[in-house]
C-alpha atoms as a PDB file:
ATOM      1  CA  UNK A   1      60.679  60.653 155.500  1.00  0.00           C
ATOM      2  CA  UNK A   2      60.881  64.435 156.948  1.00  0.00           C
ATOM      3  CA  UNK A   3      60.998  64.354 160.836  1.00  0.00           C
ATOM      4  CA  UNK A   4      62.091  60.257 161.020  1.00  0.00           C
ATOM      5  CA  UNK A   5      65.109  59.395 162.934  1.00  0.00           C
ATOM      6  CA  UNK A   6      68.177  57.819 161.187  1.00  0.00           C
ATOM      7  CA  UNK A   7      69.869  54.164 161.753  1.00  0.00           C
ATOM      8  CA  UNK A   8      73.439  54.589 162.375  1.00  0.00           C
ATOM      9  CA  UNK A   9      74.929  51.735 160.677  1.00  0.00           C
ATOM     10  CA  UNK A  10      78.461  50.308 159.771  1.00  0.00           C
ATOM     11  CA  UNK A  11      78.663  50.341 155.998  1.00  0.00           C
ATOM     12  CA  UNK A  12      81.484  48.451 154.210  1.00  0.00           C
ATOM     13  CA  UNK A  13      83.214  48.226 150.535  1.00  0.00           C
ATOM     14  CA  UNK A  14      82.531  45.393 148.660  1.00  0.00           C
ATOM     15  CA  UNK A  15      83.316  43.881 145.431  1.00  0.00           C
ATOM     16  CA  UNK A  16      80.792  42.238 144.025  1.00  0.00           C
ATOM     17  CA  UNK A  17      80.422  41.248 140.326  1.00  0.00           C
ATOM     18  CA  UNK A  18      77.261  41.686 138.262  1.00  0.00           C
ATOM     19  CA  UNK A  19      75.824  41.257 135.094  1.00  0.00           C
ATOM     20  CA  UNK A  20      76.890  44.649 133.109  1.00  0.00           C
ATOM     21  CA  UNK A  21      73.180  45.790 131.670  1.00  0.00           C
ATOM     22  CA  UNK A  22      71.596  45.154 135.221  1.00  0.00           C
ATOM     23  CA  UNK A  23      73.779  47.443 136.341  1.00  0.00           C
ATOM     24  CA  UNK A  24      72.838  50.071 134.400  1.00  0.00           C
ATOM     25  CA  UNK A  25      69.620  49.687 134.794  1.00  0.00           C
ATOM     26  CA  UNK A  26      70.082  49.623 138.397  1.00  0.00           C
ATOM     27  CA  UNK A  27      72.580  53.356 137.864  1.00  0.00           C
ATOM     28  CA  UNK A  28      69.732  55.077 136.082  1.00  0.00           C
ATOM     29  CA  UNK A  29      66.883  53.556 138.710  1.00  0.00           C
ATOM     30  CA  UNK A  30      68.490  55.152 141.489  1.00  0.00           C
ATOM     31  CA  UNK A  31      69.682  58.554 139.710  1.00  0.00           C
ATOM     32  CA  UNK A  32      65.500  58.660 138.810  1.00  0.00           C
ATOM     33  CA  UNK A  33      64.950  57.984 142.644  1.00  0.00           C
ATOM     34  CA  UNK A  34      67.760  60.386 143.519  1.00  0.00           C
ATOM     35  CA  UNK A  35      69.379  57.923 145.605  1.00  0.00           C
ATOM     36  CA  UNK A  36      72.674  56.292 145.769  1.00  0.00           C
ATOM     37  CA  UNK A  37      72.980  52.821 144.064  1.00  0.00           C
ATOM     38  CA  UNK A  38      74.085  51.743 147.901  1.00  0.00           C
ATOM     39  CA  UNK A  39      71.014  52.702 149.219  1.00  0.00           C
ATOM     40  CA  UNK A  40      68.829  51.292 146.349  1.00  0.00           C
ATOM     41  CA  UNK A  41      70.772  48.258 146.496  1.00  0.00           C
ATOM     42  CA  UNK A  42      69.866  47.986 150.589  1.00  0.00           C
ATOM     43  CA  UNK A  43      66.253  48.453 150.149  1.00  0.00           C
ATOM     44  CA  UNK A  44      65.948  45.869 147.751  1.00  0.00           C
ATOM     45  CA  UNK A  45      67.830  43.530 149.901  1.00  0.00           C
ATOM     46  CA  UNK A  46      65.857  44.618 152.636  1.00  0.00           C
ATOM     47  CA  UNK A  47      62.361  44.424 151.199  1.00  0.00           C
ATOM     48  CA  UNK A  48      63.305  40.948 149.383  1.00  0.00           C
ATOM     49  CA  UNK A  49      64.545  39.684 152.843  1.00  0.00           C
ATOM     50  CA  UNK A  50      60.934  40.058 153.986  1.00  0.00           C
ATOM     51  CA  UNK A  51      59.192  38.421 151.176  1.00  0.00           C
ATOM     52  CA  UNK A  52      58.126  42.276 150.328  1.00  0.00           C
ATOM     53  CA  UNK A  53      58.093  43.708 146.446  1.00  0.00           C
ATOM     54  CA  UNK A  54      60.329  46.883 146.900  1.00  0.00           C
ATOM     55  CA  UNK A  55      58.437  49.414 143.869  1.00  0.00           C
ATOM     56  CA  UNK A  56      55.804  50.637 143.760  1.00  0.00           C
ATOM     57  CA  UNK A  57      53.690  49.986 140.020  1.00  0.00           C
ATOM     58  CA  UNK A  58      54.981  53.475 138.841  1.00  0.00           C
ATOM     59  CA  UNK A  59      58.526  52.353 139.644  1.00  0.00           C
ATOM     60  CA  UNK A  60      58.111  49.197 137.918  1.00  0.00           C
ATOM     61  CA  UNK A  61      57.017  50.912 134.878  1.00  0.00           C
ATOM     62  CA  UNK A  62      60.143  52.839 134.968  1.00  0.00           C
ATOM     63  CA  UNK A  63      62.185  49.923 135.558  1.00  0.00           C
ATOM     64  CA  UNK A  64      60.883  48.071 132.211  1.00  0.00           C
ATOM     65  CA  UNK A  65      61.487  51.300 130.502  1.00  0.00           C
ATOM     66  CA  UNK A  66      65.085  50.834 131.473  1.00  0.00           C
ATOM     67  CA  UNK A  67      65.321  47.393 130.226  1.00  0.00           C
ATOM     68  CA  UNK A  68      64.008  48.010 127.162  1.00  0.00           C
ATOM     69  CA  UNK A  69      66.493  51.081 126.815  1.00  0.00           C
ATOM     70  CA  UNK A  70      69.720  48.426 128.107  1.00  0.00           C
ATOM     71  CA  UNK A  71      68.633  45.972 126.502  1.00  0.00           C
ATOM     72  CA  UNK A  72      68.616  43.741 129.953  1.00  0.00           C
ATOM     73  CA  UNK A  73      66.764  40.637 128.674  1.00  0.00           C
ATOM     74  CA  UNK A  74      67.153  38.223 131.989  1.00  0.00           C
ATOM     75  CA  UNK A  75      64.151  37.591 134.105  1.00  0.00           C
ATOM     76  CA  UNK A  76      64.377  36.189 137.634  1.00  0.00           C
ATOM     77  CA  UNK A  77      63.993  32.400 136.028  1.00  0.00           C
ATOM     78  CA  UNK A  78      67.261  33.012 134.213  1.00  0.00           C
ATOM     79  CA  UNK A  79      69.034  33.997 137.802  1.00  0.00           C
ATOM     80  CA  UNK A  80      70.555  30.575 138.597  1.00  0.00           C
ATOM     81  CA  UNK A  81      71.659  29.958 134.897  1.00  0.00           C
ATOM     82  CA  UNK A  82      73.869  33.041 134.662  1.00  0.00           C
ATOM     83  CA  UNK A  83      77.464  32.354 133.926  1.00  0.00           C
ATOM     84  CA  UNK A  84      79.870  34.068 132.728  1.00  0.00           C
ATOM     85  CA  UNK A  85      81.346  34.414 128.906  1.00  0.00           C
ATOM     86  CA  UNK A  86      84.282  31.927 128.921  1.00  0.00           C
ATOM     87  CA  UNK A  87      87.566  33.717 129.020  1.00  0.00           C
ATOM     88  CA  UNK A  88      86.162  36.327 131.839  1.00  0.00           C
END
């Protein structure tokens, strides 16, 4: 937002493992916001953290555009079933 201060924060690397077509969808949702995949990550964190929806209805119609285009199948009810392929 023009004119609104910045939060000076302490960012740090991390190495966290996810499911490969999420993150592409994720990539090309943030290059369509013009945003890092940091800072999309964060507000979805951030938003989920207060029992908030983070898009907007236009956003979400981009977002199942993406899945449809990577394929990314999973729905939140498959999030605690996830493993990964054996030998990985």
């Amino acid at each position: 937002m023009p004119g609104t201060a910045k939060i000076q924060v302490e960012r740090i690397q991390t190495g966290i493992r996810l499911e490969k077509r999420l993150v592409k969808v994720l990539k090309a949702l943030a290059e369509h916001k013009d945003m890092t995949l940091g800072d999309l990550v964060e507000g979805i964190v951030l938003h989920a953290f207060e029992g908030r929806s983070p898009f907007s209805d236009d956003t979400i119609g981009v977002i199942n555009r993406l899945r449809e285009i990577y394929e990314l199948d999973l729905s939140s009810a498959d999030s605690h079933k996830i493993a990964d392929r054996k030998g990985e």
